[in-house]
N, C-alpha and C. Protein backbone atom coordinates (compact mmCIF):
# COMPACT_ATOMS: atom_id res chain seq x y z
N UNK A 1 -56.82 -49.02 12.42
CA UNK A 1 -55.78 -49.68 13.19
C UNK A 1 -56.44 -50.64 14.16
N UNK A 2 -55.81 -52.07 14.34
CA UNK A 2 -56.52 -52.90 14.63
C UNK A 2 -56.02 -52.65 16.56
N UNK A 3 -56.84 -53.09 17.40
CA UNK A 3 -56.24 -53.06 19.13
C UNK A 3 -55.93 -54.48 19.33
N UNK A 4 -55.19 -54.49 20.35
CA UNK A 4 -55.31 -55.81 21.31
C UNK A 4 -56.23 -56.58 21.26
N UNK A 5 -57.36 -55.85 21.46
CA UNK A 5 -58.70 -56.29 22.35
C UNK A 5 -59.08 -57.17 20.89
N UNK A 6 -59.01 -56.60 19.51
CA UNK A 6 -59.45 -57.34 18.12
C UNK A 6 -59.42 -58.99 18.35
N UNK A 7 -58.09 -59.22 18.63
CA UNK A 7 -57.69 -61.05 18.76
C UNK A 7 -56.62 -60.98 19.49
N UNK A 8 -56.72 -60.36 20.73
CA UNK A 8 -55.71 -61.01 22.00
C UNK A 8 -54.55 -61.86 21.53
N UNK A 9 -55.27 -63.24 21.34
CA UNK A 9 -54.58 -64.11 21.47
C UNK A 9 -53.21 -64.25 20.42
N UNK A 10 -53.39 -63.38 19.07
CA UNK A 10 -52.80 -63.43 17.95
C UNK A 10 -51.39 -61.99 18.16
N UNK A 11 -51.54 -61.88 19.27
CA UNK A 11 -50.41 -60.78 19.43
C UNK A 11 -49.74 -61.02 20.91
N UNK A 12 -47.96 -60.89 20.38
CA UNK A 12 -47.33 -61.02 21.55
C UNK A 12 -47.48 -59.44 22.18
N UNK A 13 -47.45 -59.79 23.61
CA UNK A 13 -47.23 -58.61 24.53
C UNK A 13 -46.56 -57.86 24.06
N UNK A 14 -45.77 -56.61 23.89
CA UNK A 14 -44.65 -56.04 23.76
C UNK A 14 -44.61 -54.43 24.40
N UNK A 15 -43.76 -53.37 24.87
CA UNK A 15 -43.49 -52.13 24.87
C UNK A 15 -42.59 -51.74 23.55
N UNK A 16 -42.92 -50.79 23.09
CA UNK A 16 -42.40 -49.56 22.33
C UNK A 16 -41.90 -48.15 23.23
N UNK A 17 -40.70 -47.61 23.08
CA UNK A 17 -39.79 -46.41 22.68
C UNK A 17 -39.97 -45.20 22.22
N UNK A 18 -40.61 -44.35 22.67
CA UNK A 18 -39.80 -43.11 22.02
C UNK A 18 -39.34 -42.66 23.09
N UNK A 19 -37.75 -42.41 23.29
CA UNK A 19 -36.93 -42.06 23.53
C UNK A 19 -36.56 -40.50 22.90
N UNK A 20 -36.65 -39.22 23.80
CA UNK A 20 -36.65 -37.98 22.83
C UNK A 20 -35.82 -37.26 23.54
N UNK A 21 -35.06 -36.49 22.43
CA UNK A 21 -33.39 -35.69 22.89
C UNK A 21 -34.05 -34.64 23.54
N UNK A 22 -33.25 -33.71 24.07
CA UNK A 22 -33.66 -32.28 24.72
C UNK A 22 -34.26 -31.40 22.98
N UNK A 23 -33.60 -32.03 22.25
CA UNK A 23 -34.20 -30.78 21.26
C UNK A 23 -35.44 -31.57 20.45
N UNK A 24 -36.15 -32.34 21.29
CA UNK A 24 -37.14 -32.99 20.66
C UNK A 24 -37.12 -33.70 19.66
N UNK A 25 -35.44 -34.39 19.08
CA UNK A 25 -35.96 -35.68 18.51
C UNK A 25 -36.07 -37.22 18.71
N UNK A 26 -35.98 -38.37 18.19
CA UNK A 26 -36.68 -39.98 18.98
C UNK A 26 -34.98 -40.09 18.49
N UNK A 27 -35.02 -41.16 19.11
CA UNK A 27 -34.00 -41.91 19.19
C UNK A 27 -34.41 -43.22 18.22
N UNK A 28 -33.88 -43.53 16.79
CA UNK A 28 -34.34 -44.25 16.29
C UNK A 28 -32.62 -45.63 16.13
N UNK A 29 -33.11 -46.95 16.10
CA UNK A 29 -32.25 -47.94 15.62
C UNK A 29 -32.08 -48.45 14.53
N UNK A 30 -31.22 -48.94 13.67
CA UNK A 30 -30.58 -49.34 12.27
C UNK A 30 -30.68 -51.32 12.82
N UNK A 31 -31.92 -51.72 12.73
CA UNK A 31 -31.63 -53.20 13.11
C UNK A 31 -30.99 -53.68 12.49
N UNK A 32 -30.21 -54.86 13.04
CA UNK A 32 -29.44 -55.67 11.92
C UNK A 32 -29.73 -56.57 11.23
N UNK A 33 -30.94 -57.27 11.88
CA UNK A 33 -32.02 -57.99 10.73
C UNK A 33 -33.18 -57.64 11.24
N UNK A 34 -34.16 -57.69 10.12
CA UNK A 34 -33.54 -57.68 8.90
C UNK A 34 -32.05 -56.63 8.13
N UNK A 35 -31.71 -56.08 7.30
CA UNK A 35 -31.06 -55.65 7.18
C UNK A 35 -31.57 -53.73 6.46
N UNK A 36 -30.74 -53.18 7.23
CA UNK A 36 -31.17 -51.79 6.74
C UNK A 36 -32.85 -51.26 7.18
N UNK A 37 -33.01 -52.18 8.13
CA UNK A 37 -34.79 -51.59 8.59
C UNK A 37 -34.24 -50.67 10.17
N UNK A 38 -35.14 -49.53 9.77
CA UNK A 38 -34.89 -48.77 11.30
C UNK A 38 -36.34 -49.03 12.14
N UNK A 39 -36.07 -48.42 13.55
CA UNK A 39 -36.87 -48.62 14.38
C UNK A 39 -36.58 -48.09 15.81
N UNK A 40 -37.60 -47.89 16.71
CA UNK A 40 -37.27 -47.18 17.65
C UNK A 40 -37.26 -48.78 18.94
N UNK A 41 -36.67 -48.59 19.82
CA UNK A 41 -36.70 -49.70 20.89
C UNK A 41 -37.79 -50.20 21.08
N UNK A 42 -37.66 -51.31 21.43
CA UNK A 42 -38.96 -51.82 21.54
C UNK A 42 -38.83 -53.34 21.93
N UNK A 43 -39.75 -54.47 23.07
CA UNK A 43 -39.32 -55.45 23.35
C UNK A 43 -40.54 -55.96 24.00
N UNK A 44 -40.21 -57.52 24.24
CA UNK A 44 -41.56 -58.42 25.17
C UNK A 44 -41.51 -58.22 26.30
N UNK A 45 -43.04 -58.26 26.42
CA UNK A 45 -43.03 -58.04 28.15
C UNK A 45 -43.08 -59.37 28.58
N UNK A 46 -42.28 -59.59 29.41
CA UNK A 46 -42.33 -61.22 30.32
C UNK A 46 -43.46 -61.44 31.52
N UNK A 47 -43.35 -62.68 31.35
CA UNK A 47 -44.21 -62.95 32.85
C UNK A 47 -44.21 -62.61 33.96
N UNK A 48 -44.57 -61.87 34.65
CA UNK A 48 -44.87 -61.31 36.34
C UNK A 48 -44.16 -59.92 35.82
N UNK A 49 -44.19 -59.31 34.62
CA UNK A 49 -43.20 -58.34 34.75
C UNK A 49 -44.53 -57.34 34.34
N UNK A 50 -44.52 -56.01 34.69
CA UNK A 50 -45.80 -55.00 33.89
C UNK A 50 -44.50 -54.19 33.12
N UNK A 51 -46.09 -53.77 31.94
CA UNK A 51 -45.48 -52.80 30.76
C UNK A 51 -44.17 -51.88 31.09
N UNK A 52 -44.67 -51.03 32.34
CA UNK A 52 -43.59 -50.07 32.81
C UNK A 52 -42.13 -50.72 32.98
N UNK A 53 -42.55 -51.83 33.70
CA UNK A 53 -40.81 -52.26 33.73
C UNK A 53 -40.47 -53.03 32.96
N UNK A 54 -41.09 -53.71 31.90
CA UNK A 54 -40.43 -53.47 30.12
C UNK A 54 -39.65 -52.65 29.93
N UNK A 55 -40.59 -51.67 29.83
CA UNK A 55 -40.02 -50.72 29.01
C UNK A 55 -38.78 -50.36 29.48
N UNK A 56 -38.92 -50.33 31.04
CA UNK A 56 -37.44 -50.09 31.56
C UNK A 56 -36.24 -50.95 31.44
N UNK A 57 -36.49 -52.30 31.39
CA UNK A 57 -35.14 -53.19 30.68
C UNK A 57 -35.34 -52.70 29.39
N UNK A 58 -35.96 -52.76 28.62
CA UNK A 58 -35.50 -52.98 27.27
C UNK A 58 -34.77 -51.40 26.65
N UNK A 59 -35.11 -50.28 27.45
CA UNK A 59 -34.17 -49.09 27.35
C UNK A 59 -32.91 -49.58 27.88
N UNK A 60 -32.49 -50.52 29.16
CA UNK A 60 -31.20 -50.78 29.26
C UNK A 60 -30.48 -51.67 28.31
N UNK A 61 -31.15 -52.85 27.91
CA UNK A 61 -30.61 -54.00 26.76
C UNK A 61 -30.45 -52.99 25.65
N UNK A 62 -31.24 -52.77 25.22
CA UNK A 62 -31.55 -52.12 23.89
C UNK A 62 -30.95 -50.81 23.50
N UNK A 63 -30.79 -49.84 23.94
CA UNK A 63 -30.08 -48.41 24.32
C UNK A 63 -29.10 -48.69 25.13
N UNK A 64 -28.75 -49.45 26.20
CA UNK A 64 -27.49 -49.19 26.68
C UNK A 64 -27.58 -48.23 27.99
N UNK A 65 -28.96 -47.61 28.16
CA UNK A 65 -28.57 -46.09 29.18
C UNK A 65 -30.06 -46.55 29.98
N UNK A 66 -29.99 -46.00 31.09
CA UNK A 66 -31.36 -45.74 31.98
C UNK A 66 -31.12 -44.00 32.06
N UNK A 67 -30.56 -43.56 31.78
CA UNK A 67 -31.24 -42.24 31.73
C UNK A 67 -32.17 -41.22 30.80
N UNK A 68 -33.39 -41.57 31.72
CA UNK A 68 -34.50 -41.09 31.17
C UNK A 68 -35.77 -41.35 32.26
N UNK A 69 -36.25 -40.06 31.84
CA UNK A 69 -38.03 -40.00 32.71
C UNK A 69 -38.71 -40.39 31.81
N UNK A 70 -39.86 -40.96 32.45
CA UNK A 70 -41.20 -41.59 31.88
C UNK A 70 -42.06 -40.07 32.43
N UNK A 71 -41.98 -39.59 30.26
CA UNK A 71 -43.55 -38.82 30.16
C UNK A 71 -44.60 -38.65 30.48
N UNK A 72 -44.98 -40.46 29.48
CA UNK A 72 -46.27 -40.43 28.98
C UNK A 72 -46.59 -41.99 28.50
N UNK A 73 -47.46 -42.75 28.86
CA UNK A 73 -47.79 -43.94 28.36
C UNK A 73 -49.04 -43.76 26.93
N UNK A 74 -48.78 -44.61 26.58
CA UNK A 74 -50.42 -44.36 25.35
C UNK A 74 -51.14 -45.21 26.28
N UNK A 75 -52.50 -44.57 25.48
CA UNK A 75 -54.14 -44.99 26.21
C UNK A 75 -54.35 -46.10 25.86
N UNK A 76 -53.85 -46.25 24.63
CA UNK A 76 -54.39 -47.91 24.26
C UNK A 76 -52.97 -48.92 23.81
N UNK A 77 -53.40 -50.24 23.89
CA UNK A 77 -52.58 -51.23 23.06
C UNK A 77 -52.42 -50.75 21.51
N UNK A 78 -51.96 -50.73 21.12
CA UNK A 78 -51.45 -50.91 19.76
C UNK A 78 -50.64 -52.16 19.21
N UNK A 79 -51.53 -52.51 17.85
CA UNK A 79 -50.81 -53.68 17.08
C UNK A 79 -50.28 -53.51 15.62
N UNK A 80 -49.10 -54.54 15.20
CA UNK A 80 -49.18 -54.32 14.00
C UNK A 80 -49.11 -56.06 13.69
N UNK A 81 -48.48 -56.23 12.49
CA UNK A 81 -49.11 -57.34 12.02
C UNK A 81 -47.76 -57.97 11.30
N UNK A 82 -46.64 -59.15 11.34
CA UNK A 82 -45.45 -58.98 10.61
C UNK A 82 -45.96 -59.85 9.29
N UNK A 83 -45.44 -59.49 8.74
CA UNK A 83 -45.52 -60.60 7.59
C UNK A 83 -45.17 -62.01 7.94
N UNK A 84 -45.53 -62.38 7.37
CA UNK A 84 -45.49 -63.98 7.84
C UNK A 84 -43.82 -64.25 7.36
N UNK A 85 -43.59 -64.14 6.03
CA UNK A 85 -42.10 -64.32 5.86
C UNK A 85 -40.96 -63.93 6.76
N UNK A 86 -41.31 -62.71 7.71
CA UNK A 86 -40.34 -62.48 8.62
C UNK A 86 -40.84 -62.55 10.19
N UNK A 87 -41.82 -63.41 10.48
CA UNK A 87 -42.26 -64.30 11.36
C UNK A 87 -41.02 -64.92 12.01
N UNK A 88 -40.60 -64.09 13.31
CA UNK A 88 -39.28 -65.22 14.07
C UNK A 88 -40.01 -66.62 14.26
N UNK A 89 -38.70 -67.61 14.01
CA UNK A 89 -38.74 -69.05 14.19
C UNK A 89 -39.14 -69.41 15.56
N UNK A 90 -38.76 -68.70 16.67
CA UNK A 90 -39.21 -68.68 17.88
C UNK A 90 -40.33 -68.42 18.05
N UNK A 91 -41.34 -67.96 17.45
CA UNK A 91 -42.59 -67.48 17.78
C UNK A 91 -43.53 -68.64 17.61
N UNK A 92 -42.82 -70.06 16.18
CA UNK A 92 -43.98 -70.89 16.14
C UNK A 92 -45.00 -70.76 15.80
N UNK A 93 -45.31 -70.05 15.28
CA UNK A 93 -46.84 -69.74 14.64
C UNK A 93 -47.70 -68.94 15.58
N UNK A 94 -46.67 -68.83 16.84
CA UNK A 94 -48.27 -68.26 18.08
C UNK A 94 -48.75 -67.18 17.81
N UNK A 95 -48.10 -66.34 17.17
CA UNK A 95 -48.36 -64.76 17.15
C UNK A 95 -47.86 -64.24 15.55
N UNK A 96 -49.41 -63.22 15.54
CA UNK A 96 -49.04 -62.55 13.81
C UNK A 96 -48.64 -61.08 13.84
N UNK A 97 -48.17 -61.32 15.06
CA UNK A 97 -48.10 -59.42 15.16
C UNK A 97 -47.29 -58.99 16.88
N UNK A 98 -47.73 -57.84 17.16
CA UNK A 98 -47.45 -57.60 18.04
C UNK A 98 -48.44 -56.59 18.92
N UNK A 99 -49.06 -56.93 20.33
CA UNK A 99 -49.53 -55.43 20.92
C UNK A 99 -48.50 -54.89 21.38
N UNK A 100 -48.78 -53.11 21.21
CA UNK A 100 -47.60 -52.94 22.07
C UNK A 100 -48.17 -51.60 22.43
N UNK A 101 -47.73 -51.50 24.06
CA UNK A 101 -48.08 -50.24 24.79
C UNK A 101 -46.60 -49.15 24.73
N UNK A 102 -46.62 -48.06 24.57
CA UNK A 102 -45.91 -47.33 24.02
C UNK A 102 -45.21 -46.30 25.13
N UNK A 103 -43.99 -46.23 25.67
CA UNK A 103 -44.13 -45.15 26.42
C UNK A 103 -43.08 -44.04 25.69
N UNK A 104 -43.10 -42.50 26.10
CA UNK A 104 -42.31 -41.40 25.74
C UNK A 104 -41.65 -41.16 27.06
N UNK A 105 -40.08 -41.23 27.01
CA UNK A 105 -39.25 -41.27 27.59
C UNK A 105 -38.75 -40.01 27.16
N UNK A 106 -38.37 -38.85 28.19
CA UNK A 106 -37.01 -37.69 28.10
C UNK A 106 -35.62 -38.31 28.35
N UNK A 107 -34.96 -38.46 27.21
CA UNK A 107 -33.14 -38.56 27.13
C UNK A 107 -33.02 -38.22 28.43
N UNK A 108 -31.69 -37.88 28.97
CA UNK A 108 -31.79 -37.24 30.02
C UNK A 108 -29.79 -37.35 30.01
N UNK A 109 -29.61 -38.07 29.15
CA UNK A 109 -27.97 -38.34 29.52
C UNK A 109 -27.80 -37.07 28.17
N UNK A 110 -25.98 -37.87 28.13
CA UNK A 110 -25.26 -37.42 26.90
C UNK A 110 -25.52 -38.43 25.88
N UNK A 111 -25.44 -38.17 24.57
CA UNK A 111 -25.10 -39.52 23.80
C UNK A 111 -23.74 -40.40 23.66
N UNK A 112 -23.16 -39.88 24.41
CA UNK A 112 -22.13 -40.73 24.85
C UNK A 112 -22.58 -41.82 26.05
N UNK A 113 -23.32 -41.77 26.74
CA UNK A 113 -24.29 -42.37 27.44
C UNK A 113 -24.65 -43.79 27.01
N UNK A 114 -25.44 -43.50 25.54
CA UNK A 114 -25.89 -44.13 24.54
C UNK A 114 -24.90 -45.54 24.26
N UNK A 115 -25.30 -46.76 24.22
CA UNK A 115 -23.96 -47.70 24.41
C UNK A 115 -25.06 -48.84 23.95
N UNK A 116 -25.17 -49.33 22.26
CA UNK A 116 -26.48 -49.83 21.78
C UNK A 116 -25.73 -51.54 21.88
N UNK A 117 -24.39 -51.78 21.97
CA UNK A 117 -23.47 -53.12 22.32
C UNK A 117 -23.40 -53.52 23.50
N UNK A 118 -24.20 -52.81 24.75
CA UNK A 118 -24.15 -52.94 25.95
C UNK A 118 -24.26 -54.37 26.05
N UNK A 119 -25.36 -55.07 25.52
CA UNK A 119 -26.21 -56.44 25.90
C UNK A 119 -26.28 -57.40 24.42
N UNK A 120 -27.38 -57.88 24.36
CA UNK A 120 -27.47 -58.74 22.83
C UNK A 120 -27.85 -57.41 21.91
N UNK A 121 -26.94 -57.21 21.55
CA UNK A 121 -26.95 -55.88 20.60
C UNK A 121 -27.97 -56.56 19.08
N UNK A 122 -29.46 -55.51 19.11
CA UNK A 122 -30.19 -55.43 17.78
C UNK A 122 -29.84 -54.54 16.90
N UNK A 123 -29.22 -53.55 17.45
CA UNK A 123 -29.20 -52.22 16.54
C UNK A 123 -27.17 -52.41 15.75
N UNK A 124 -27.21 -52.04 14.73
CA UNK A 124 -26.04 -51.95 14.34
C UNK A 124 -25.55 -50.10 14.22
N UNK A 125 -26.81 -49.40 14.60
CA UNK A 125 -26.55 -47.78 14.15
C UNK A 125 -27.38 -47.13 14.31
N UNK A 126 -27.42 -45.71 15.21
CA UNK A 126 -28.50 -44.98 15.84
C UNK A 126 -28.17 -43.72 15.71
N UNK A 127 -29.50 -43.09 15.20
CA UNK A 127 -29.58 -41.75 14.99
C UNK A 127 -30.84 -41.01 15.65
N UNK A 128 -30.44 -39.62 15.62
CA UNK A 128 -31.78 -38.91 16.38
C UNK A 128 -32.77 -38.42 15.08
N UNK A 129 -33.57 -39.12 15.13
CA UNK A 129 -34.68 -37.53 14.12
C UNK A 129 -35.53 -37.13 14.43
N UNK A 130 -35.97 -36.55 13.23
CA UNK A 130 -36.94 -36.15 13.24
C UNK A 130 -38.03 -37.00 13.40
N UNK A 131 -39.80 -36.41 13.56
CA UNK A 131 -40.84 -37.47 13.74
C UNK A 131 -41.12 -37.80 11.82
N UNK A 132 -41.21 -36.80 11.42
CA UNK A 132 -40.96 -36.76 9.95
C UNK A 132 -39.98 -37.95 9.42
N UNK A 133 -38.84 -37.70 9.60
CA UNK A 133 -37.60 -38.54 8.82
C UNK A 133 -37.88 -39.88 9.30
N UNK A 134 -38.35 -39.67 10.69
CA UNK A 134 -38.28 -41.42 11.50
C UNK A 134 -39.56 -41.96 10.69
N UNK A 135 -40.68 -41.22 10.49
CA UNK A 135 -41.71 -41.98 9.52
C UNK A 135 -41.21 -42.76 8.01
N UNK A 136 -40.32 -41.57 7.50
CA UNK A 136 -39.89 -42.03 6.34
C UNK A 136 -38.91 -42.91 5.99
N UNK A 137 -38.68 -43.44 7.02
CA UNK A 137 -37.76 -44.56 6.99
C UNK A 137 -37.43 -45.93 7.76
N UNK A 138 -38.77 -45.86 8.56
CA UNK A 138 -39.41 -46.83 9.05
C UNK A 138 -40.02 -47.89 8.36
N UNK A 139 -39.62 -49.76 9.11
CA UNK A 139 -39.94 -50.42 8.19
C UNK A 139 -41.72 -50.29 7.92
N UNK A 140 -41.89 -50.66 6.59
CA UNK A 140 -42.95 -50.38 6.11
C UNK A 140 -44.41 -50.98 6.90
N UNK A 141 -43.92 -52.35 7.63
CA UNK A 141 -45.37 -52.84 8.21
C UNK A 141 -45.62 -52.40 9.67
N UNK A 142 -44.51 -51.23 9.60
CA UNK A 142 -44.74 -50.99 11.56
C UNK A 142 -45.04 -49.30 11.28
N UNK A 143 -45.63 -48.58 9.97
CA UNK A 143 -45.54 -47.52 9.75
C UNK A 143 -46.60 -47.00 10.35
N UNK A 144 -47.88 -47.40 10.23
CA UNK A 144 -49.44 -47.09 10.57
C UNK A 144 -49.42 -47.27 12.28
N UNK A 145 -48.50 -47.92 12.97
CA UNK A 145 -48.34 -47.51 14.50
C UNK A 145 -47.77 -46.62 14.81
N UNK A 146 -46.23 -46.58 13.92
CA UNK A 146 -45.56 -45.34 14.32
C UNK A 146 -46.40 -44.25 14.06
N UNK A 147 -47.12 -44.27 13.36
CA UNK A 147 -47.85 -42.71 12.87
C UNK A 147 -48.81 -42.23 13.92
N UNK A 148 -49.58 -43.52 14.59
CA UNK A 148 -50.39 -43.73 15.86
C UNK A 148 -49.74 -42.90 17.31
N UNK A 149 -48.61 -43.73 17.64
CA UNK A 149 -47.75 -43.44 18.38
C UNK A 149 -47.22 -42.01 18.31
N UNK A 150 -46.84 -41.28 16.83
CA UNK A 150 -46.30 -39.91 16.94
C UNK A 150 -47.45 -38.59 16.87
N UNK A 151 -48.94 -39.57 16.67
CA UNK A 151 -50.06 -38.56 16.86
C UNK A 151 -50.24 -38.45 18.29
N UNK A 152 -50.14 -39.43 19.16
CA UNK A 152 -50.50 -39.32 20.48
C UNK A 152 -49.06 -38.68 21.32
N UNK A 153 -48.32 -38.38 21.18
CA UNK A 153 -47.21 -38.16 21.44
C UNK A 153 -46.48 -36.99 20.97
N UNK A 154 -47.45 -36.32 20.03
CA UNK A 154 -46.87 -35.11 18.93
C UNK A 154 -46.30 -33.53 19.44
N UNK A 155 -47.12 -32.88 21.10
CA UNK A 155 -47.22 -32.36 21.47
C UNK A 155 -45.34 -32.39 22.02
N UNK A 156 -44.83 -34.00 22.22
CA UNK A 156 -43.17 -34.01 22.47
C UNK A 156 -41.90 -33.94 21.89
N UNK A 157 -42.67 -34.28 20.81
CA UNK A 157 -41.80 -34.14 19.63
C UNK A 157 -41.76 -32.74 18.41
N UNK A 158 -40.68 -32.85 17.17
CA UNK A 158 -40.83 -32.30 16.37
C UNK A 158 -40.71 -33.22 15.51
């Protein structure tokens, strides 16, 4: 697995999600594009802004809820790499991937809470799973992080 540190320059900033119920499963999203790819939250970090408070808008845009404690951060950047065919038009060529620092968040609401139309809605449909099921149905080029992410993180989950 490649880091940040590999080629900086070739990866946008980003935070990653796991979001985990009281009975230990992630909170995963049904994006709407592409179509039928799941995924757990996840978003850019902006300028003057740090990882932590990423992560904290993009649980409100993205999920709909601020209720939740911050676990656990990962030790390192993590990247993956998109295919070039699904390369956003916005990106311009700057970036082939993404770093992304990861945090584990405790649920803390109801899922009624849960409100994924709050903002510019990505997700069309959200379910809890397993770390298992969420592997197996994760899009395919973000699989070798998620697997990263649910080794360092495994002790929270099931």
């Amino acid at each position: 697995m490649k880091t940040a540190a590999d080629s900086p320059n070739l990866y946008r900033r980003n935070v990653g999600l796991m979001l985990i119920s009281p009975d230990r499963r992630i909170f995963v999203g049904r994006r709407i594009k592409p179509r039928d790819s799941w995924q757990m939250p996840q978003g850019g970090v902006d300028d003057g802004e740090t990882p932590v408070e990423a992560a904290c808008r993009e649980l409100w845009e993205e999920v709909g809820t601020s209720n939740a404690l911050l676990l656990r951060e990962s030790a390192q950047w993590l990247t993956y790499e998109v295919p070039e065919s699904m390369r956003p038009a916005h990106w311009k060529g700057r970036w082939h991937g993404q770093a992304q620092r990861w945090f584990a968040l405790a649920f803390t609401g109801r899922d009624a809470d849960i409100d994924i139309a709050a903002h510019d809605q990505e997700f069309d449909a959200w379910q809890w799973m397993s770390a298992g099921e969420m592997l197996e149905r994760i899009i395919p080029f973000k699989r070798a992080t998620y697997v990263a992410v649910v080794e360092e993180f495994r002790d929270l989950v099931k």
